[in-house]
Structures are given as structure tokens and as C-alpha cells.
Protein backbone atom coordinates (compact mmCIF):
# COMPACT_ATOMS: atom_id res chain seq x y z
CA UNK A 1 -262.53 126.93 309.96
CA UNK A 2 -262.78 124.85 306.79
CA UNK A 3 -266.77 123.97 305.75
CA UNK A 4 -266.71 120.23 304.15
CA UNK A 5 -269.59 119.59 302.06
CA UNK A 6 -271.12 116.46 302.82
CA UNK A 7 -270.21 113.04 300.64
CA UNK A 8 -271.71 110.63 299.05
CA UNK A 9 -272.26 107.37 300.78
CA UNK A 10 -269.56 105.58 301.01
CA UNK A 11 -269.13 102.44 298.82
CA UNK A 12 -265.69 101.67 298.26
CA UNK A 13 -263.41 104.44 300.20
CA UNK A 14 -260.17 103.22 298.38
CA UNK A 15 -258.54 102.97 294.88
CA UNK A 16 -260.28 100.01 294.02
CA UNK A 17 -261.51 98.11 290.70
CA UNK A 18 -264.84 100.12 291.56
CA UNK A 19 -265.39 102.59 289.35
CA UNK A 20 -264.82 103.79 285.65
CA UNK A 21 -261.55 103.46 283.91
CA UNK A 22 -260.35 107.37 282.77
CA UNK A 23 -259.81 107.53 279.18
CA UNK A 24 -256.12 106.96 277.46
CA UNK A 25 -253.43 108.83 279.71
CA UNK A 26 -250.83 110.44 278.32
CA UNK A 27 -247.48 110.28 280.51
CA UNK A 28 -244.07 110.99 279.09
CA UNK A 29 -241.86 109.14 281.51
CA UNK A 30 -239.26 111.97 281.27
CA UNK A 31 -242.04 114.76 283.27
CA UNK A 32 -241.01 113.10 286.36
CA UNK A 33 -237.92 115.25 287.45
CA UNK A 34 -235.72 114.78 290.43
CA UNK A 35 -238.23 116.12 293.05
CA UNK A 36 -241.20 117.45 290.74
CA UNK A 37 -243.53 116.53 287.83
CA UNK A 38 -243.50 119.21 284.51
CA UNK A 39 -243.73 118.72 281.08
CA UNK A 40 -245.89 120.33 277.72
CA UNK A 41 -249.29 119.78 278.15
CA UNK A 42 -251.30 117.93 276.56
CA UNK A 43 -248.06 116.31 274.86
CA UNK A 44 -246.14 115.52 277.67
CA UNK A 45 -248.68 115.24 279.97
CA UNK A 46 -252.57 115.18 279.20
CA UNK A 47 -255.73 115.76 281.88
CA UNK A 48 -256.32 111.64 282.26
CA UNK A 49 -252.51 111.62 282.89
CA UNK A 50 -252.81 113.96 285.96
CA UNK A 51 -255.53 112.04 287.13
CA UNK A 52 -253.88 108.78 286.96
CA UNK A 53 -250.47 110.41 288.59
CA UNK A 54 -252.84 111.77 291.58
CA UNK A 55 -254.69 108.48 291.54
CA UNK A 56 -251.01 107.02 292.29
CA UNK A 57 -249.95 109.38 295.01
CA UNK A 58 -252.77 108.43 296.74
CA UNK A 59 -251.87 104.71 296.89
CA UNK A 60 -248.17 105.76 297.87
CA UNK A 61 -249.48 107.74 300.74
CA UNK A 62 -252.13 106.28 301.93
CA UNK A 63 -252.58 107.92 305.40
CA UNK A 64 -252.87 111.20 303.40
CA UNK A 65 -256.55 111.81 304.55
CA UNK A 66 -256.80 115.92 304.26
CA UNK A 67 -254.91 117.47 301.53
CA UNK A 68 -254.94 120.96 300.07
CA UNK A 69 -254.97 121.78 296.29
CA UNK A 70 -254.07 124.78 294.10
CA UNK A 71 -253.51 125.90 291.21
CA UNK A 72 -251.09 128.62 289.66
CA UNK A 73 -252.28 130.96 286.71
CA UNK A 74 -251.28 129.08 283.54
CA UNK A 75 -254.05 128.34 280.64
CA UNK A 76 -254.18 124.39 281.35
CA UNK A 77 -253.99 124.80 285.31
CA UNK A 78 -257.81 125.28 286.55
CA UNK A 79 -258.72 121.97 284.09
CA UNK A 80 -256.00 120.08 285.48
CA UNK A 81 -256.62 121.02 288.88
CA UNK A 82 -260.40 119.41 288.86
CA UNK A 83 -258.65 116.53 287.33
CA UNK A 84 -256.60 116.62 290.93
CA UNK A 85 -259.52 116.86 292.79
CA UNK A 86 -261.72 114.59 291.40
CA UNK A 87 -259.06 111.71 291.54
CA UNK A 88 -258.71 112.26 295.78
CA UNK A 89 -262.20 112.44 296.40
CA UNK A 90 -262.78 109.01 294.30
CA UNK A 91 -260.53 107.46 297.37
CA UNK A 92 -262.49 109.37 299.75
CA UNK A 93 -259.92 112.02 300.61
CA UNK A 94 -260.96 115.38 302.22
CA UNK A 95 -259.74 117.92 300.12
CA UNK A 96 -259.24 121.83 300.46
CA UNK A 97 -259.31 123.78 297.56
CA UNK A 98 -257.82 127.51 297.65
CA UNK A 99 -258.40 127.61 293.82
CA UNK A 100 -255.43 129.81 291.78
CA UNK A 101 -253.07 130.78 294.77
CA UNK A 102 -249.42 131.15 294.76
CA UNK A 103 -246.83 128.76 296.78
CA UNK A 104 -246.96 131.25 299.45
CA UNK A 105 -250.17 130.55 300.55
CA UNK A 106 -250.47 127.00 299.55
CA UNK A 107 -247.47 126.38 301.57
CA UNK A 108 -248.77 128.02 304.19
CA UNK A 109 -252.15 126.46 304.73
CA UNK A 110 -250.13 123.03 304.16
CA UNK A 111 -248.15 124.00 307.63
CA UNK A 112 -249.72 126.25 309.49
CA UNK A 113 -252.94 123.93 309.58
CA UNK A 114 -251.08 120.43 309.55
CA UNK A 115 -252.52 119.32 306.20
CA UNK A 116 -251.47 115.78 305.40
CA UNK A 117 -250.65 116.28 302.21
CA UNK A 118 -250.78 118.55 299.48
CA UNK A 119 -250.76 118.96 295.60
CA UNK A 120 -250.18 122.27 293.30
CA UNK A 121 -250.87 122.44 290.00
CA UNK A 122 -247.73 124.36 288.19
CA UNK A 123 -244.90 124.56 285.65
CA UNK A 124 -243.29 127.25 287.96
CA UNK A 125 -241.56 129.46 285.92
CA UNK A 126 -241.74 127.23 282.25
CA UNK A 127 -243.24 128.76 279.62
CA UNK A 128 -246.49 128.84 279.00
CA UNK A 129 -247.26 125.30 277.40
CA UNK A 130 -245.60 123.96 280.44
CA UNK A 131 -247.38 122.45 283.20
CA UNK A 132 -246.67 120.05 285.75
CA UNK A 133 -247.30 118.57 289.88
CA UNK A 134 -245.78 120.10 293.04
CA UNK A 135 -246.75 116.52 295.35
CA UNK A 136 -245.91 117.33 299.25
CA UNK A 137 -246.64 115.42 302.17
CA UNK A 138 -245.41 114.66 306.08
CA UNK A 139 -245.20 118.62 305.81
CA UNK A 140 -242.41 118.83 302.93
CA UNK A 141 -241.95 117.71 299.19
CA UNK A 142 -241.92 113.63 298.65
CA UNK A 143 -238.73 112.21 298.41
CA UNK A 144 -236.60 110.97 295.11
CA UNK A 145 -237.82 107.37 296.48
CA UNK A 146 -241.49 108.33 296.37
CA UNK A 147 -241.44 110.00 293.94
CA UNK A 148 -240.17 106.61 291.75
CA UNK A 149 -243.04 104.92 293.24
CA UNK A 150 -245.25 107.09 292.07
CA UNK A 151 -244.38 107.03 288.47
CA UNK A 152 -243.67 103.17 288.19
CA UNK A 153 -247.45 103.05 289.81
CA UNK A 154 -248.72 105.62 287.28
CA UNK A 155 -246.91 104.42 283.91
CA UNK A 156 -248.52 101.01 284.83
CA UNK A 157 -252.47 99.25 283.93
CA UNK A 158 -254.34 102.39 284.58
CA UNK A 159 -256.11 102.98 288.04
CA UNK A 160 -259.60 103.30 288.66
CA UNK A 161 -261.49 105.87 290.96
CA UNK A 162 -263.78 104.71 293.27
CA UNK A 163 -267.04 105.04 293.65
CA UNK A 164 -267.59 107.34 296.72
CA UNK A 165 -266.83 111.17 296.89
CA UNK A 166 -264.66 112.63 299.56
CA UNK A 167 -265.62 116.09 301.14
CA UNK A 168 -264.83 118.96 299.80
CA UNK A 169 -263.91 123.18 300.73
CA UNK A 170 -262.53 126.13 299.61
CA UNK A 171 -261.16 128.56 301.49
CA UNK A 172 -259.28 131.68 300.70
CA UNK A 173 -255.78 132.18 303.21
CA UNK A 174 -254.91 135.43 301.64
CA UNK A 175 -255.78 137.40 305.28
CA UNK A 176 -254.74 134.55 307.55
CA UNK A 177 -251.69 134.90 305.72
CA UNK A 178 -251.08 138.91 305.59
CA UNK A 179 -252.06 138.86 309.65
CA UNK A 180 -249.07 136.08 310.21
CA UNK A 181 -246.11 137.35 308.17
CA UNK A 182 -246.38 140.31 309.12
CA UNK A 183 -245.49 139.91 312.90
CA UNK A 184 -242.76 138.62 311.73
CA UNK A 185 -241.15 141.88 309.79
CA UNK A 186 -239.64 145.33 310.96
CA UNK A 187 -238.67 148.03 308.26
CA UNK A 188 -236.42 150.70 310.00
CA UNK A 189 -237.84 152.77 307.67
CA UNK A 190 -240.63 153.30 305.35
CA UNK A 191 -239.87 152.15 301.42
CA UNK A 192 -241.21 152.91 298.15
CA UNK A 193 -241.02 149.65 295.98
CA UNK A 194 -241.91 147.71 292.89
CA UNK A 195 -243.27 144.78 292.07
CA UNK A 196 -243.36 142.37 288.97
CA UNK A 197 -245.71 139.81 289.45
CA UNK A 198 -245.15 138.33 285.85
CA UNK A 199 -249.04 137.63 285.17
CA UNK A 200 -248.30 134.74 287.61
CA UNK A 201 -250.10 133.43 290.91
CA UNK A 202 -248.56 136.25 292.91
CA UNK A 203 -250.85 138.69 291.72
CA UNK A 204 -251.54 141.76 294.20
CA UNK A 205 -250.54 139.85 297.01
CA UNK A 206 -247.55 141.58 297.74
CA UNK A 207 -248.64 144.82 297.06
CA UNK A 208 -251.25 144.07 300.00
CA UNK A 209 -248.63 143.00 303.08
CA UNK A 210 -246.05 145.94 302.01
CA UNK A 211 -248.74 148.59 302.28
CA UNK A 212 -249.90 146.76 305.36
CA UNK A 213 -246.13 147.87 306.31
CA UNK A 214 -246.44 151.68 306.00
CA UNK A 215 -245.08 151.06 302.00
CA UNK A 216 -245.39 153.50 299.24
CA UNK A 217 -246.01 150.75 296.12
CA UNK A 218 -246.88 149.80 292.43
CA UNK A 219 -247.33 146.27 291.11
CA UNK A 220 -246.73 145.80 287.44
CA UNK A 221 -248.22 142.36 285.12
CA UNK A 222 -250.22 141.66 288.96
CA UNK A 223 -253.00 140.41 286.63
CA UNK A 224 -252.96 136.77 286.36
CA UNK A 225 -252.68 135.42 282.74
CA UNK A 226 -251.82 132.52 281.47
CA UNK A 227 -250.46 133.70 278.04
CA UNK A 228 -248.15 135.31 280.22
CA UNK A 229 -247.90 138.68 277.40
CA UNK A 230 -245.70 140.60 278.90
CA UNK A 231 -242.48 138.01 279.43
CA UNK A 232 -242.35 134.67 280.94
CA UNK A 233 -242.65 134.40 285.06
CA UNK A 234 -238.59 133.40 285.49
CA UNK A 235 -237.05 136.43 286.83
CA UNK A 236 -234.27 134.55 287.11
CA UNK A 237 -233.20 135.67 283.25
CA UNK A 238 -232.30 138.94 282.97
CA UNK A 239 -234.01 139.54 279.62
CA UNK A 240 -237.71 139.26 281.82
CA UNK A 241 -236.40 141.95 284.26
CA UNK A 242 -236.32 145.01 282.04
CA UNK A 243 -239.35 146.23 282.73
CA UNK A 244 -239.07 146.02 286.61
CA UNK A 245 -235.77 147.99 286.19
CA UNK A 246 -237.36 150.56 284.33
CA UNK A 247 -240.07 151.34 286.50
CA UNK A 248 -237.89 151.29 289.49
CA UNK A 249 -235.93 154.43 287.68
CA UNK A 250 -238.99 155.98 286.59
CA UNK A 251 -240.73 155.76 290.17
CA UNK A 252 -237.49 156.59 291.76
CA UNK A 253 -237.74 153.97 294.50
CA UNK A 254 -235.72 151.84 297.24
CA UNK A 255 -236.15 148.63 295.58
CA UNK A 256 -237.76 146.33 292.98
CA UNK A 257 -238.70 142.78 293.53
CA UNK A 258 -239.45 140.36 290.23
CA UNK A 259 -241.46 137.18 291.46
CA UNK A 260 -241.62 133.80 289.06
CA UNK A 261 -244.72 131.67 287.80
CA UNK A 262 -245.95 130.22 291.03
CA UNK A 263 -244.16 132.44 293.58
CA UNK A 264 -241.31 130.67 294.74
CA UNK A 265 -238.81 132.52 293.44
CA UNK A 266 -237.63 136.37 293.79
CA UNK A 267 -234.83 138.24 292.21
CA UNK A 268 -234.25 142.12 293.91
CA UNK A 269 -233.44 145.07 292.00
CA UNK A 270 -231.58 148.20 293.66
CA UNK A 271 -232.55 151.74 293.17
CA UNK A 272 -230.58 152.29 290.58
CA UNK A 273 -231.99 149.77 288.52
CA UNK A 274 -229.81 147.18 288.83
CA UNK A 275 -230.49 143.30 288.94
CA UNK A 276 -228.60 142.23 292.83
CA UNK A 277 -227.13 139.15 291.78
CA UNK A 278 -228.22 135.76 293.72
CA UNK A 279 -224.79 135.30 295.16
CA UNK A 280 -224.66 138.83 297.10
CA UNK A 281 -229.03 138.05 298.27
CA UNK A 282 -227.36 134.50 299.49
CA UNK A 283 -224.39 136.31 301.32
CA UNK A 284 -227.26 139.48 302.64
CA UNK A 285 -230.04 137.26 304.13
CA UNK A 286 -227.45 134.46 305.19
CA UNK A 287 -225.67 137.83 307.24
CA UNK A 288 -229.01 138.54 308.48
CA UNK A 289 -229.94 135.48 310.04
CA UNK A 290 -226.51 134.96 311.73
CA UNK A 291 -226.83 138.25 313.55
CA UNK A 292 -229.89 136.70 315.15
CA UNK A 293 -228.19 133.49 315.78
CA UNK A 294 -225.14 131.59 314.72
CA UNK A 295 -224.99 128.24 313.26
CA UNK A 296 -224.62 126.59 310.42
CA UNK A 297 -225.57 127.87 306.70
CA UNK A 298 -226.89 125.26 303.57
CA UNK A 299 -226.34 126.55 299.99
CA UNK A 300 -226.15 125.04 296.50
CA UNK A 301 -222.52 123.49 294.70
CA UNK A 302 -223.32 127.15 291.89
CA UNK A 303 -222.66 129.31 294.88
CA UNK A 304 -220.01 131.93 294.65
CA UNK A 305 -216.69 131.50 296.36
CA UNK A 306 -216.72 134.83 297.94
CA UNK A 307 -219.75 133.95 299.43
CA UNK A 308 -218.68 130.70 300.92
CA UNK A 309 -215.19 132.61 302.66
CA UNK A 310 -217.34 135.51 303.61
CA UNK A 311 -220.04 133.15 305.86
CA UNK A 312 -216.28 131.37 306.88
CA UNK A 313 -215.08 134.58 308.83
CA UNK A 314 -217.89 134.55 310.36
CA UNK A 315 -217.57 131.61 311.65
CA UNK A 316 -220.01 129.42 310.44
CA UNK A 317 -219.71 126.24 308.49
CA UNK A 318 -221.60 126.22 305.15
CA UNK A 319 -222.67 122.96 303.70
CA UNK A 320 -223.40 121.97 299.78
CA UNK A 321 -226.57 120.38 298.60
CA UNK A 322 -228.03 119.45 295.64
CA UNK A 323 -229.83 121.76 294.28
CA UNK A 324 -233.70 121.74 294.57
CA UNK A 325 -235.60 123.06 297.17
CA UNK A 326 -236.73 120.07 298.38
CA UNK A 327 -232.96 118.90 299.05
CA UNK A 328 -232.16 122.06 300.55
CA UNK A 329 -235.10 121.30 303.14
CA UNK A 330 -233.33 117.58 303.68
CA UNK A 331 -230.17 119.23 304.31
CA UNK A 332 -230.95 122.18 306.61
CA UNK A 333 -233.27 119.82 309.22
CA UNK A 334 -230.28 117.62 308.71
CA UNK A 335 -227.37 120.03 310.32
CA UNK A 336 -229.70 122.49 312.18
CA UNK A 337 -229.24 125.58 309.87
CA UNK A 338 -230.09 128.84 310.40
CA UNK A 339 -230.34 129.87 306.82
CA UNK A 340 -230.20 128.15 303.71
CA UNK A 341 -230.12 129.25 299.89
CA UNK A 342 -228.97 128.37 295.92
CA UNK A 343 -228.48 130.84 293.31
CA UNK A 344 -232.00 130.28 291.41
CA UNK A 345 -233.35 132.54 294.24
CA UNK A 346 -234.92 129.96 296.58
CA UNK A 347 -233.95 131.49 300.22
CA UNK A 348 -235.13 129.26 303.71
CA UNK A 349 -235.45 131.09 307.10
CA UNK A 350 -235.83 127.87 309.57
CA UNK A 351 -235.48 130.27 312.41
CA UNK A 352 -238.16 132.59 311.24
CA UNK A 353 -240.17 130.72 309.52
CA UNK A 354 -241.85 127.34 308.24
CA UNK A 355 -238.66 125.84 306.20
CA UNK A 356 -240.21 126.88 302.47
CA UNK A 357 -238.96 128.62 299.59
CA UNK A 358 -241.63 131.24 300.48
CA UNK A 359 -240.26 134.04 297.80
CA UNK A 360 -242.76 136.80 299.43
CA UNK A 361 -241.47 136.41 302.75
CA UNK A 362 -237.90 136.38 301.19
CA UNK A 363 -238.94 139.51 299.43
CA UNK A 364 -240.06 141.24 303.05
CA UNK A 365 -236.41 139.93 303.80
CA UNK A 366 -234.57 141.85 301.93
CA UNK A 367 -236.63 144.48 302.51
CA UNK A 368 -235.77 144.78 305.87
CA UNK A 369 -232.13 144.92 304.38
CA UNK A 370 -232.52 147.66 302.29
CA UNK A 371 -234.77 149.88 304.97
CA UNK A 372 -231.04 149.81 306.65
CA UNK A 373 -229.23 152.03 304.11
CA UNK A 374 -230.05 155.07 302.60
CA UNK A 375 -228.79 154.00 299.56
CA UNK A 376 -229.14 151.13 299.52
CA UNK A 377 -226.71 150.43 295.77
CA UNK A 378 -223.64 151.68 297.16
CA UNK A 379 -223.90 148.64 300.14
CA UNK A 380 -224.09 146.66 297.12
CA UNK A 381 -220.95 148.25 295.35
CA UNK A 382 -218.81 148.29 298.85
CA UNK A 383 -219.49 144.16 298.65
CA UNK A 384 -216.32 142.19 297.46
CA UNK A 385 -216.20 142.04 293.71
CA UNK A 386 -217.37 138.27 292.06
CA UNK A 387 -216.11 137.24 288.90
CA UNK A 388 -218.83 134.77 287.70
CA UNK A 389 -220.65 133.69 285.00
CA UNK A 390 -224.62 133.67 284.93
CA UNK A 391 -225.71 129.97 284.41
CA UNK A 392 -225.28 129.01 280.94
CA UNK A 393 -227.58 126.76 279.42
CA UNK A 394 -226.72 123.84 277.22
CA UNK A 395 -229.23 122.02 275.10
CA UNK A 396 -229.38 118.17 275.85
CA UNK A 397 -231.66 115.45 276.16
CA UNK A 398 -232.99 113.90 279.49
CA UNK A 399 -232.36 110.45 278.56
CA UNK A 400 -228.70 111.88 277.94
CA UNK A 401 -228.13 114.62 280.39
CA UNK A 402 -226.75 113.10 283.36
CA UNK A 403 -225.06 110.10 281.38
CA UNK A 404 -222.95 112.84 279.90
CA UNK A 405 -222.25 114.38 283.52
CA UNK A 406 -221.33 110.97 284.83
CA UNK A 407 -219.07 110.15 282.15
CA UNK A 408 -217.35 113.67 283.09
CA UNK A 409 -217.30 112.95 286.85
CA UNK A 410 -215.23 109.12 285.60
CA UNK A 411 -212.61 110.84 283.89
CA UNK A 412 -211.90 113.48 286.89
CA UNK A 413 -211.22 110.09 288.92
CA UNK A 414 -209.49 108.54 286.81
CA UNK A 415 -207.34 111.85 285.87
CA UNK A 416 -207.07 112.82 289.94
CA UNK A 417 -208.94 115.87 289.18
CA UNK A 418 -210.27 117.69 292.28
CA UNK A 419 -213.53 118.22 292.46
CA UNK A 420 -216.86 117.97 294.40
CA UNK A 421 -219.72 115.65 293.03
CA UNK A 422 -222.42 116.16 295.38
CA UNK A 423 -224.47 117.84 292.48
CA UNK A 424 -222.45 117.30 288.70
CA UNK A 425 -219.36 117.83 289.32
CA UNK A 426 -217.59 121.16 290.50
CA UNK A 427 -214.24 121.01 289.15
CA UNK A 428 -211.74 122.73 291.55
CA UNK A 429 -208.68 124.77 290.16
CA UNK A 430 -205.91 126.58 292.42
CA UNK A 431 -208.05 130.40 290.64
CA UNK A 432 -211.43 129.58 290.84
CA UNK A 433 -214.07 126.65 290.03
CA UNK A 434 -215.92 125.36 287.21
CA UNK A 435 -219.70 123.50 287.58
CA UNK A 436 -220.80 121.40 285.26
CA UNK A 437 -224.50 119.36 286.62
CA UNK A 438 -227.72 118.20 284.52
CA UNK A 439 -231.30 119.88 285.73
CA UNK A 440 -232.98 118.48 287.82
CA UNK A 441 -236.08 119.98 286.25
CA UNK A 442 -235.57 120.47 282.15
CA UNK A 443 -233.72 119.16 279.74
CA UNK A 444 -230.32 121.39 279.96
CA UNK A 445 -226.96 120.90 281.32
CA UNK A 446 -225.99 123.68 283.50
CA UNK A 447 -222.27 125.20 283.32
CA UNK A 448 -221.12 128.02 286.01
CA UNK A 449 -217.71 129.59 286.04
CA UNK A 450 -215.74 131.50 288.77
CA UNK A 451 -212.32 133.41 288.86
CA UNK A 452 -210.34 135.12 291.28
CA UNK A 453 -209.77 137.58 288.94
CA UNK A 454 -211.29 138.54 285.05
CA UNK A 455 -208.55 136.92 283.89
CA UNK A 456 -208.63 134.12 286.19
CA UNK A 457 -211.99 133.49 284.68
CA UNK A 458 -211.58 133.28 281.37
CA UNK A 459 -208.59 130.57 282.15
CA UNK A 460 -211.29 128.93 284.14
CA UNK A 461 -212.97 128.76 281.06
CA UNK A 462 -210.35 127.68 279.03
CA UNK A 463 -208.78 124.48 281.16
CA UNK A 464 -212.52 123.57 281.62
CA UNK A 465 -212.72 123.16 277.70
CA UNK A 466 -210.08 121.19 277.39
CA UNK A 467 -211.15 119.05 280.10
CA UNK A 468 -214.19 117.99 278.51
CA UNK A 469 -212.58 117.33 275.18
CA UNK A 470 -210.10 115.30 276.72
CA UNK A 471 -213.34 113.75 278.26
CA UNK A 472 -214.95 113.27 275.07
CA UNK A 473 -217.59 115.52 275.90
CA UNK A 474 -218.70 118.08 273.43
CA UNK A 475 -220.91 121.41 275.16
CA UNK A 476 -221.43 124.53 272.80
CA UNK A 477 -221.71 127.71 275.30
């Protein structure tokens, strides 16, 4: 399927001495997050940086012989992405190139063609001066572990490409793609929808399968742009959704789906215009897959109480994870799940699908939800009420951020506070819950609050103040 152009003679297939040095790299240490690579570019993170990261992956993974590459829509991403490919060919890799493609597809052709490795260019849903690595390989995203051999390899002497020049193809999945998903999806009826692409990767793509499906649709910002003009790709504020909400109004239809930077996330708006919050998508799709088949579900430590004793009358035992996507993977092969999610709008179908945040196919989801109901908000409004906060974001530095959440999770053992520390620490009180965790992927820690009851929140709120002070911890929110 793939056409390789032919190589250069091989002189020296590995990472060797062979070869010109790249000019000064710029690496911050603090780009390499818990499972992922993003900082400002060329600050943070400069073209001979990316080089001598992927120069360094390649030496961690050596077996990696065939690996696909692409690039999302941001200014720096196309520049940075030759930079990608020009480092694994040096050490005589084969490489695919699908050029600017959302996660979707890249995680697709990873999979569905057994790809040994694979490497997308992306900030995700940063703003615009972001940019960063997505590194996969064995068919999921490295681990923690390899991903600290990686940097210690790539903050060291700088590497050296080698002489000889790996083969090379691009191929475009975009049909291969369409034709697979959609076997997979049955509307009971036919929708009209919206879609806000954000000027990311997406682009048109979903416009294409949903009309494939019998849909009425309009795509909004499907142009990809790197300036990103119309609001940044990170549906998961609400301030970037307005427009989406709007046009769903104006067009009168079923549903709206808002899609990040890179395509990995996807928040859903009802017909009335209304933003369906992550916890009630989590408790939807998780409802959807257990009427297939039971077993067990895998969310994040920020997910909603009423959604963890709804999936418990079902039956089901839910477990926590950190959050990430790539932990979420770890966790659901680990127990067997049949569905796994976290609030930031990453949803997993292992039963239905190859175990990746895929947010298109989560999109055609939900949309097989909300072809169920004729009106589709008052499900929502008949779902038990949630007294939550959004995620609040606090300000702090990454050399401080999870010193400060360690010297909170100290104090709760030494006070005999209960709470659960698989991810920060989610302080447990007898009317509701209290999260408190540093980002795994920017410099923020992360608070979330829950009550049984309004005012069961806002005393949530108030003993979790006074815990930190007692703590000597102080977070403005």
C-alpha cells in the first residue's frame, strides 16, 4: 500500500559519530511532561532540539524500524516535522509521512497497519506558540520510564545523524479511515449537527463520515490555521464554545460537537445550546458500552461522584487512574475494561475500538446517543443533578508544582485525613470531595470541588481552605 522511495546507500545505518553535528539545541528540561513533550517554541524548544529529542527516541527504541509521522496545524508544526523526519531517516528508519493529519488518523494508521512506532508533531490544545512531541511505540504512548530515557539521552553531548537515508512515503488515510469507522456506527435516526473544528487538524473530516451517515451538517473554523483567529482549539473552556452554541440555535439542530488542536478531545453541545458537561458524556458512553457488555469501567480521580454510584448500581466496578491518556490505556488493558474516560474529554471504547482517545469516533458516540431521543436536552435535565466545580486553574511553577502537592498529601497522613493519592490527592469529606493534583502537561495546579448539595459545596470549599493553610500551602482560586 505504502510506496518507499528508494535510499541512499547505506553507510552507517545507526546513530553513530558519522555524520554532521546539528547546530545548538535548545531544550528546556521542563517540556518533558509526564507522558508527552510541549513547550513555546523556539524558547522552550527550538527545530535542532526536536531533532536531537527524535535522534534520542531512536536510540531508546531501537527495533522501531517503520514509523509514521504527522503533524497538526500550528505555525511551527510542518518545520518541525521535517526536523522529525530527517533525524529517523539519518538511522535508516522507514518512515510514513501523512503530512498535517489529526490524532484520528495518525492513530489509526499507527494500529490498523502495525507501525512500530510513531511520532506527532503537536501542542494539542496550547496556544498557539506552543508546540511539542506525541512519541508512541509497541502500539501505545512510551512509558514515564522511557520517556526519562529519552530526555537524560537528549539533554546530554548532542547526537549525530548518520550518514545514510532511510525510505520514505506519504500516504493520505482519510478514506481508509471513513470506510472503517463507519461499520462500526448506527444512528436510529438521521441528525442535523455542528461542528467546531477550531482551525485545528480536524478540519472537514468530520463533516465527511457524518454525511457518509445520512447527516444534515455545517462545520465552522474547519480551515486549518495556525494563528488559530477565531479562539484557541481547547473546547474544554467554555469561553471557546460560544460560537458552536450559537450556531447550534441558529441552525436549530440535534447536537454540536467542539473538537481541540490535534483532535483528541471533544466536548458535545445539546440542542438547546448547552455545553453537556464531561461528567454526564463519562456516565452516557460508559452506559452505552455496558449495555453491550458488562465489566469493569476506568475513569480519572476529577470524576463526579454521581457518576461513580451511578456505574455502581449497575454493577460494575470503576477504577481511578491518573490522569493522561496514556495511563488510562495502562489501566484499562490492566483490568479488562469495557470503557474508560476523565473529565478533559478523552473517552476509550476497548470493545469497539483500537484503545485511543480517538475524539471523532467519540463524537459518532454520542451521536448514536442523541439519535435515541427526540429531544435529546431533556435526557440531559432528567440526569441526577451534580454540584461541581469546573477545574480551576492555579498558576505555579513546574519545578514547584508537585513539591507543593506532596507536601499537601504529608500533612493528610500525618493529620489522618482521608483521602486518595493515586493522582494529587482527593481529599474525602462525609458531603462531597475536594482534588487538589499538579498537570501533568503545564505548569498549573488543578483544584476540583464536589457537594452533595449547593451548600455542601461551598463547605467543601471552605474546610478545603483551611486545610491547606493549616498545610502551609497558599492557592488563590
Amino acid at each position: 500500500m505504502f510506496c518507499f522511495a528508494k535510499h541512499q546507500k547505506a553507510e552507517g545505518s545507526q546513530i553513530s559519530s558519522t555524520g554532521s553535528t546539528p547546530p545548538q539545541f535548545m531544550i528546556n528540561p521542563f517540556i518533558f511532561r509526564a507522558y508527552d513533550i510541549r513547550g513555546i517554541y523556539p524558547k522552550d524548544l527550538n527545530k535542532e532540539g526536536v531533532f536531537q529529542i527524535v535522534l534520542a527516541f531512536a536510540k531508546v527504541f531501537p527495533r522501531a524500524k517503520k514509523i509514521v509521522v504527522a503533524c497538526d496545524s500550528r505555525l511551527s508544526s510542518t518545520l518541525l516535522k521535517k526536523e522529525v523526519i530527517d533525524a529517523l531517516r539519518g538511522g535508516q528508519r522507514e518512515v510514513l509521512d501523512i503530512g498535517l493529519a489529526p490524532d484520528p488518523l495518525f492513530s489509526f494508521v499507527l494500529l490498523h497497519h502495525g507501525f512500530d512506532a510513531g511520532i506527532m508533531v503537536t501542542a494539542s490544545h496550547n496556544p498557539k506558540q506552543y508546540n511539542g512531541l506525541i512519541l508512541s511505540a509497541k502500539g501505545m504512548g512510551i512509558s514515564k520510564k522511557d520517556l526519562e530515557k529519552i530526555k537524560k539521552i537528549a539533554l546530554g553531548e548532542p547526537l549525530k545523524k548518520g550518514k545514510s537515508n532511510g525510505k520514505l512515503a506519504s500516504f493520505s488515510p482519510e478514506k481508509e479511515y471513513i470506510s472503517y469507522v463507519f461499520k462500526k456506527i448506527r444512528l436510529k435516526k438521521t441528525l442535523k449537527l455542528v461542528f467546531d473544528c477550531g482551525n485545528g487538524a480536524m478540519g472537514y473530516l468530520p463533516e465527511k463520515i457524518f454525511k457518509r451517515l445520512g447527516c444534515k451538517t455545517k462545520t465552522i473554523f474547519g480551515k486549518p490555521d495556525g494563528n488559530f483567529p477565531n479562539h484557541l482549539p481547547d473546547p474544554y473552556l467554555d469561553e471557546n464554545l460560544k460560537h458552536l452554541k450559537k450556531e447550534v440555535l441558529a441552525q436549530k439542530a440535534d447536537a454540536g460537537f467542539a473538537f481541540d488542536g490535534d483532535g483528541d478531545r471533544v466536548v458535545l453541545v445539546d440542542n438547546k445550546g448547552r455545553r453537556v458537561s464531561a461528567d454526564y458524556c463519562l456516565l452516557l458512553l460508559a452506559k452505552h458500552a455496558l449495555e453491550r457488555k458488562k465489566g469493569p469501567v476506568v475513569t480519572c480521580v476529577r470524576s463526579s461522584e454521581v457518576f461513580l454510584k451511578e456505574i455502581e448500581k449497575l454493577g460494575v466496578k470503576t477504577y481511578f487512574s491518573v490522569a493522561h491518556h496514556n495511563a488510562l490505556i495502562e489501566k484499562i488493558r490492566k483490568v479488562g475494561a469495557v470503557f474508560g474516560g476523565e473529565i478533559t474529554t478523552h473517552y476509550f471504547f476497548p470493545r469497539d475500538f483500537y484503545t485511543v482517545d480517538d475524539a471523532l469516533f467519540s463524537a459518532l458516540k454520542l451521536a448514536e446517543i442523541v439519535s435515541g431521543y427526540d429531544d435529546f436536552s431533556k435526557y440531559i435535565d432528567s440526569l441526577p443533578p451534580i454540584y461541581a466545580t469546573p477545574e480551576i486553574f492555579v498558576d505555579s511553577k513546574d519545578e514547584e508544582k508537585f513539591l507543593i502537592v506532596n507536601r499537601l498529601k504529608k500533612y493528610l497522613k500525618k493529620e489522618k485525613i482521608d483521602f486518595i493519592g493515586i493522582d494529587g490527592a482527593r481529599i474525602l469529606f462525609k458531603n462531597g470531595w475536594a482534588l487538589v493534583r499538579a498537570s501533568n502537561t503545564s505548569p498549573f495546579i488543578k483544584l476540583r470541588f464536589e457537594g452533595k448539595t449547593k451548600k455542601d459545596l461551598l463547605q467543601v470549599k471552605i474546610k478545603t481552605s483551611q486545610i491547606l493553610k493549616k498545610a502551609g500551602i497558599s492557592l488563590r482560586w
